[in-house]
N, C-alpha and C. Protein backbone atom coordinates (compact mmCIF):
# COMPACT_ATOMS: atom_id res chain seq x y z
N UNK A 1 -60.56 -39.83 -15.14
CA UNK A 1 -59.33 -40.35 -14.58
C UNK A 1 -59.39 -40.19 -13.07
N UNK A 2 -59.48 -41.06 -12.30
CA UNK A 2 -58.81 -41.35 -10.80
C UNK A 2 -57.87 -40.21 -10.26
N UNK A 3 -57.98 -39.70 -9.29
CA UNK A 3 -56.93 -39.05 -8.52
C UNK A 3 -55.83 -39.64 -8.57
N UNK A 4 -55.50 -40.78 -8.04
CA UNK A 4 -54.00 -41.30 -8.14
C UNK A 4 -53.92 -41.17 -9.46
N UNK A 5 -54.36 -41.97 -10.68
CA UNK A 5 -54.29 -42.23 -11.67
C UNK A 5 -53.50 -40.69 -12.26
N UNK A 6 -54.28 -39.66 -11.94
CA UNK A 6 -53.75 -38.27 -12.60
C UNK A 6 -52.39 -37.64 -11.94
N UNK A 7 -52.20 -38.21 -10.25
CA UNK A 7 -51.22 -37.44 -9.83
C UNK A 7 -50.06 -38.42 -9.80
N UNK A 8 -50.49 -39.70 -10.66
CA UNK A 8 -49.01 -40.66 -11.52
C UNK A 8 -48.89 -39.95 -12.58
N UNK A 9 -49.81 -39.76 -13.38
CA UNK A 9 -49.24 -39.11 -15.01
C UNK A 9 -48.62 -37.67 -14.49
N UNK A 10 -49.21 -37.23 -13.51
CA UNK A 10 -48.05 -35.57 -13.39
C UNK A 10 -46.52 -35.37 -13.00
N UNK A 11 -46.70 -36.45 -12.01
CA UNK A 11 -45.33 -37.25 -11.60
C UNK A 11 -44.86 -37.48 -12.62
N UNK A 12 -44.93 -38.52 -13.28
CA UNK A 12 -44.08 -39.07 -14.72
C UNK A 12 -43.85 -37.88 -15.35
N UNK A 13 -44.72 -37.03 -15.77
CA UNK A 13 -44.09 -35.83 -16.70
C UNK A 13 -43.32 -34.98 -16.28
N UNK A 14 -43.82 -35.02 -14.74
CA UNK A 14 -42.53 -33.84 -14.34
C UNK A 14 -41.30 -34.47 -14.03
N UNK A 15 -40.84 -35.88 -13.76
CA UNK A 15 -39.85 -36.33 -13.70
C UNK A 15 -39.29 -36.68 -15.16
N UNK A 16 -39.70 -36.93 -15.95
CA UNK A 16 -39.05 -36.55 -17.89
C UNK A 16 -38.75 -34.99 -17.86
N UNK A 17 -39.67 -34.23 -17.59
CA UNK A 17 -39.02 -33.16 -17.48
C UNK A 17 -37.20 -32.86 -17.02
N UNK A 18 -37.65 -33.15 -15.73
CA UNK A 18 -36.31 -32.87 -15.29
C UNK A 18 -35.28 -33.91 -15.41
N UNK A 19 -35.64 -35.08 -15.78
CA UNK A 19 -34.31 -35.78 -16.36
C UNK A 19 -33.69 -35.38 -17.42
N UNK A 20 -34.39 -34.40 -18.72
CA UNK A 20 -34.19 -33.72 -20.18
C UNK A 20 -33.38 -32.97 -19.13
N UNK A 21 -33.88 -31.84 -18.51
CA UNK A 21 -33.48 -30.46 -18.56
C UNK A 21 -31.77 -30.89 -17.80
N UNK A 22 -32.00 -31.38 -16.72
CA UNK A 22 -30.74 -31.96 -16.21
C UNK A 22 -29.75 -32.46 -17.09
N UNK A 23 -30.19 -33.41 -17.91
CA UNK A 23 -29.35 -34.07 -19.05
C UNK A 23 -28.35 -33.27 -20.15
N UNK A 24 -29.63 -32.12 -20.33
CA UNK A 24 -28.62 -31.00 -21.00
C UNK A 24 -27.38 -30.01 -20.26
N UNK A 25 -28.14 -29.73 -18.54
CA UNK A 25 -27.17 -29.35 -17.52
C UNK A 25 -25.46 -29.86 -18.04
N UNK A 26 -25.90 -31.80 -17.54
CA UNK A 26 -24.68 -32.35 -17.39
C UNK A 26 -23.78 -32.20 -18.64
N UNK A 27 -24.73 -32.06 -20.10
CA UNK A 27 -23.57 -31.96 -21.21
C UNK A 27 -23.01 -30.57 -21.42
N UNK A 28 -23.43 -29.92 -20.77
CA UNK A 28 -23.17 -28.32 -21.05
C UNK A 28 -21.78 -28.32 -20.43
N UNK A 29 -22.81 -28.78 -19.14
CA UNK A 29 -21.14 -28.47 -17.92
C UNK A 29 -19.93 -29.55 -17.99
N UNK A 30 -20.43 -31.02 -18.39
CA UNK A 30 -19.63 -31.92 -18.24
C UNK A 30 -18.77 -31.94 -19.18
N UNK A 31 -19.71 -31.77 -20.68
CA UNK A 31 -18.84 -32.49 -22.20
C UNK A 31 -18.48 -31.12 -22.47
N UNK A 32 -19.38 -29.86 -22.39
CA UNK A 32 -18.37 -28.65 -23.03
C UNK A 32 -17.36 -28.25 -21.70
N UNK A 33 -17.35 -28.41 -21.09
CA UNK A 33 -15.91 -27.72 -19.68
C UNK A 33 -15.03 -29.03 -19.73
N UNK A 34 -15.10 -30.22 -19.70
CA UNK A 34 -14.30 -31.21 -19.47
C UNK A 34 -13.99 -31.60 -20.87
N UNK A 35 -15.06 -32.99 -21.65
CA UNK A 35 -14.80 -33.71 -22.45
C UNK A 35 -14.52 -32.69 -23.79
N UNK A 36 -15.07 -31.81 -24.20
CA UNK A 36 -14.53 -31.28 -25.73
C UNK A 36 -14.29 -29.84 -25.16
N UNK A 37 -13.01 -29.66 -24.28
CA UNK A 37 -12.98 -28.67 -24.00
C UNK A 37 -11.17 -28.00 -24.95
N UNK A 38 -10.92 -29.01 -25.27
CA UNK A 38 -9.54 -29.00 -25.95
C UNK A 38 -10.20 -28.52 -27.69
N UNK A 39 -11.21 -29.13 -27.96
CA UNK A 39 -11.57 -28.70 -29.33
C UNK A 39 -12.31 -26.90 -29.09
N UNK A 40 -13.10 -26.90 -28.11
CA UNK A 40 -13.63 -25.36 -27.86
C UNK A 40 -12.37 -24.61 -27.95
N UNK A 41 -11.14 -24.53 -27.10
CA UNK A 41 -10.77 -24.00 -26.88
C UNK A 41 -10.08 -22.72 -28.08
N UNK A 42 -10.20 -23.59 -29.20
CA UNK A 42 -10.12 -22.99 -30.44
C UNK A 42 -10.43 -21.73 -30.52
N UNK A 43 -11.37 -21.63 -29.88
CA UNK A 43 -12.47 -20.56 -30.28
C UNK A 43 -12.19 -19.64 -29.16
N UNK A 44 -12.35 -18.39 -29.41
CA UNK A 44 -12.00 -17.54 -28.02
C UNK A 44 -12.92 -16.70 -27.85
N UNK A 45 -13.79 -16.07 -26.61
CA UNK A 45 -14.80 -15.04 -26.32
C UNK A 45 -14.24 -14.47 -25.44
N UNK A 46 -13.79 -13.28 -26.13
CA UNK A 46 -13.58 -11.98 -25.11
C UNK A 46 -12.26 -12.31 -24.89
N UNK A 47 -11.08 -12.60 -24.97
CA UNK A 47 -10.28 -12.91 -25.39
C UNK A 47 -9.34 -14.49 -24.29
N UNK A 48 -11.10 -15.33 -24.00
CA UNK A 48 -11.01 -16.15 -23.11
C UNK A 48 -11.25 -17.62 -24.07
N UNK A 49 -10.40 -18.99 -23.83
CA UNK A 49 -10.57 -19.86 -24.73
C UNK A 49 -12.40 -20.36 -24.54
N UNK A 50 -13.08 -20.60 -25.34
CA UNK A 50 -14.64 -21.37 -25.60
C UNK A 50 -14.16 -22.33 -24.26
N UNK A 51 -14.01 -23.20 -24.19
CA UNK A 51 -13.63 -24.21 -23.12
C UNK A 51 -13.98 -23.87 -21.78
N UNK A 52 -12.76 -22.68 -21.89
CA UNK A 52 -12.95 -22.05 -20.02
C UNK A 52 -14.09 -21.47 -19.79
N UNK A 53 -14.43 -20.87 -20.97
CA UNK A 53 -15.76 -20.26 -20.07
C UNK A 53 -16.44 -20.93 -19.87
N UNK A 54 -16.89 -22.08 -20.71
CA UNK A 54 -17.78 -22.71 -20.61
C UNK A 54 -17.57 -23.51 -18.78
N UNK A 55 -16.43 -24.07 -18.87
CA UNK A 55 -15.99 -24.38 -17.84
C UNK A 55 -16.46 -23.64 -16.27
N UNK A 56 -16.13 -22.41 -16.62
CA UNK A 56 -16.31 -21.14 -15.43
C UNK A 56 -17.44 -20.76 -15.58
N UNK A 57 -18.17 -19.92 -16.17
CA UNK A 57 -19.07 -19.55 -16.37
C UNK A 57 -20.56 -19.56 -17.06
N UNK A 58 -20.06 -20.44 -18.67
CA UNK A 58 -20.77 -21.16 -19.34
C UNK A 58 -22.22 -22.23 -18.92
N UNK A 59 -21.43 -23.21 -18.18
CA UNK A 59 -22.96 -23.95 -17.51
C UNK A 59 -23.87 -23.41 -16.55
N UNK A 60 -23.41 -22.31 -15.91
CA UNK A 60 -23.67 -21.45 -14.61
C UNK A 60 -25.47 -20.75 -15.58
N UNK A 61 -24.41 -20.05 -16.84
CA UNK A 61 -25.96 -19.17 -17.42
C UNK A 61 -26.61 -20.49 -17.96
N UNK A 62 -26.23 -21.84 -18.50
CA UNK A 62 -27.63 -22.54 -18.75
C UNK A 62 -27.93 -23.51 -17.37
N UNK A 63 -27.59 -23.02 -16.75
CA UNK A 63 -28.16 -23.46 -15.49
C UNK A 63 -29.27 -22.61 -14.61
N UNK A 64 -29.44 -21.30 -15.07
CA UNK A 64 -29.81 -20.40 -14.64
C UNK A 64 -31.09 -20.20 -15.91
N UNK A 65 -30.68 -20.34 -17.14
CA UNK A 65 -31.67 -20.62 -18.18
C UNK A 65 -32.67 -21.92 -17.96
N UNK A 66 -32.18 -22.53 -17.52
CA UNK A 66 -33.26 -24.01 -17.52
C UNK A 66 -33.63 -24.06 -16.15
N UNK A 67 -33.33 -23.45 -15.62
CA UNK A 67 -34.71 -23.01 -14.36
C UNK A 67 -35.67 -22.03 -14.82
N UNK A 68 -35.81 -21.08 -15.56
CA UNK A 68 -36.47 -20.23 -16.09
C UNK A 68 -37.81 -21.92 -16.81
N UNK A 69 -36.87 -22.36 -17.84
CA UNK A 69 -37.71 -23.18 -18.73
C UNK A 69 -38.73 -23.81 -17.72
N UNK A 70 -37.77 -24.99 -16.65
CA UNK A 70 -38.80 -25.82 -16.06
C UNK A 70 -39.82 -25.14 -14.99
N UNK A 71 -39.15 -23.73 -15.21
CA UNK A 71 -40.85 -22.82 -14.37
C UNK A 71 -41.88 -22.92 -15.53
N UNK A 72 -41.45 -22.36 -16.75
CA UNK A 72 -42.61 -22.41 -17.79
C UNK A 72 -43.42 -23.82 -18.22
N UNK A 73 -42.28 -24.82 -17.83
CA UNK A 73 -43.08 -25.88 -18.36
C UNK A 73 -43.75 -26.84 -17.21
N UNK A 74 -43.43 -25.92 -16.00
CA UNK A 74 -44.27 -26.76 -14.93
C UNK A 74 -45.77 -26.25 -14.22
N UNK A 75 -45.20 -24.54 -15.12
CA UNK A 75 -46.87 -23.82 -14.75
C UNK A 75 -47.61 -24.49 -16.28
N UNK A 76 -46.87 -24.82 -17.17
CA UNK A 76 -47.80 -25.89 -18.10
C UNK A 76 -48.82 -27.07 -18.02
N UNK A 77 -47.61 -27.64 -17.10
CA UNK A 77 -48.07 -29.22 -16.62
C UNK A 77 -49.03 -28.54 -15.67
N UNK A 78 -49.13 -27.64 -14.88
CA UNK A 78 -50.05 -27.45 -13.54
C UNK A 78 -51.81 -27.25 -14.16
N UNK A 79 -51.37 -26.74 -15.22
CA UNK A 79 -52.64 -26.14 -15.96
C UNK A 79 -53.10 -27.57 -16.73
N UNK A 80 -52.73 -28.12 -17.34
CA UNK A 80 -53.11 -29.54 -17.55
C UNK A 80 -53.68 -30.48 -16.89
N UNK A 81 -53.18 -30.95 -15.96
CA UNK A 81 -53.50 -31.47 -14.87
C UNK A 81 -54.38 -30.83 -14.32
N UNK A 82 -54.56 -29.13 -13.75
CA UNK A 82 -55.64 -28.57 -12.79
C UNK A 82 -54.95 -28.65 -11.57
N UNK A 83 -53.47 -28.49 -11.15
CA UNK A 83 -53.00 -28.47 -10.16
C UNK A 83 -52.88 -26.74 -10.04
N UNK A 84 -52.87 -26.10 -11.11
CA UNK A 84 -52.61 -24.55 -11.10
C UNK A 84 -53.65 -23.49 -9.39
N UNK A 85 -53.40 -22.63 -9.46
CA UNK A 85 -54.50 -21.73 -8.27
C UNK A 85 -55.58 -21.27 -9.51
């Protein structure tokens, strides 16, 4: 495979990457704090409605979780490719 040829396929994967990981961002934070935040709210943690936290605090830890991931899955891609040290 071509140099360009390989540092298009790393590109492409790492941009699927982060359109997934983002995608889950936006439903975490968007659809559980905003759109189904009236049905969470049902539910209470710590004696706070499911909704709000999610709202407040909720997307914050999988936001903080899926940076962890796209480190693991980009020292993946690096090793694939041969971009790694």
């Amino acid at each position: 495979m071509s140099d360009q040829k390989h540092a298009t396929a790393y590109w492409k994967e790492n941009l699927k990457y982060l359109l997934i990981l983002l995608s889950i961002w936006f439903a975490v934070s968007y659809g559980a704090g905003i759109l189904f935040k009236d049905a969470l709210n049902e539910i209470k943690i710590g004696g706070f409605p499911l909704g709000f936290w999610f709202a407040q605090q909720g997307s914050i830890y999988v936001f903080v979780i899926l940076i962890f991931v796209y480190v693991r899955l980009m020292n993946k891609l690096d090793k694939k490719y041969g971009f790694d040290e």
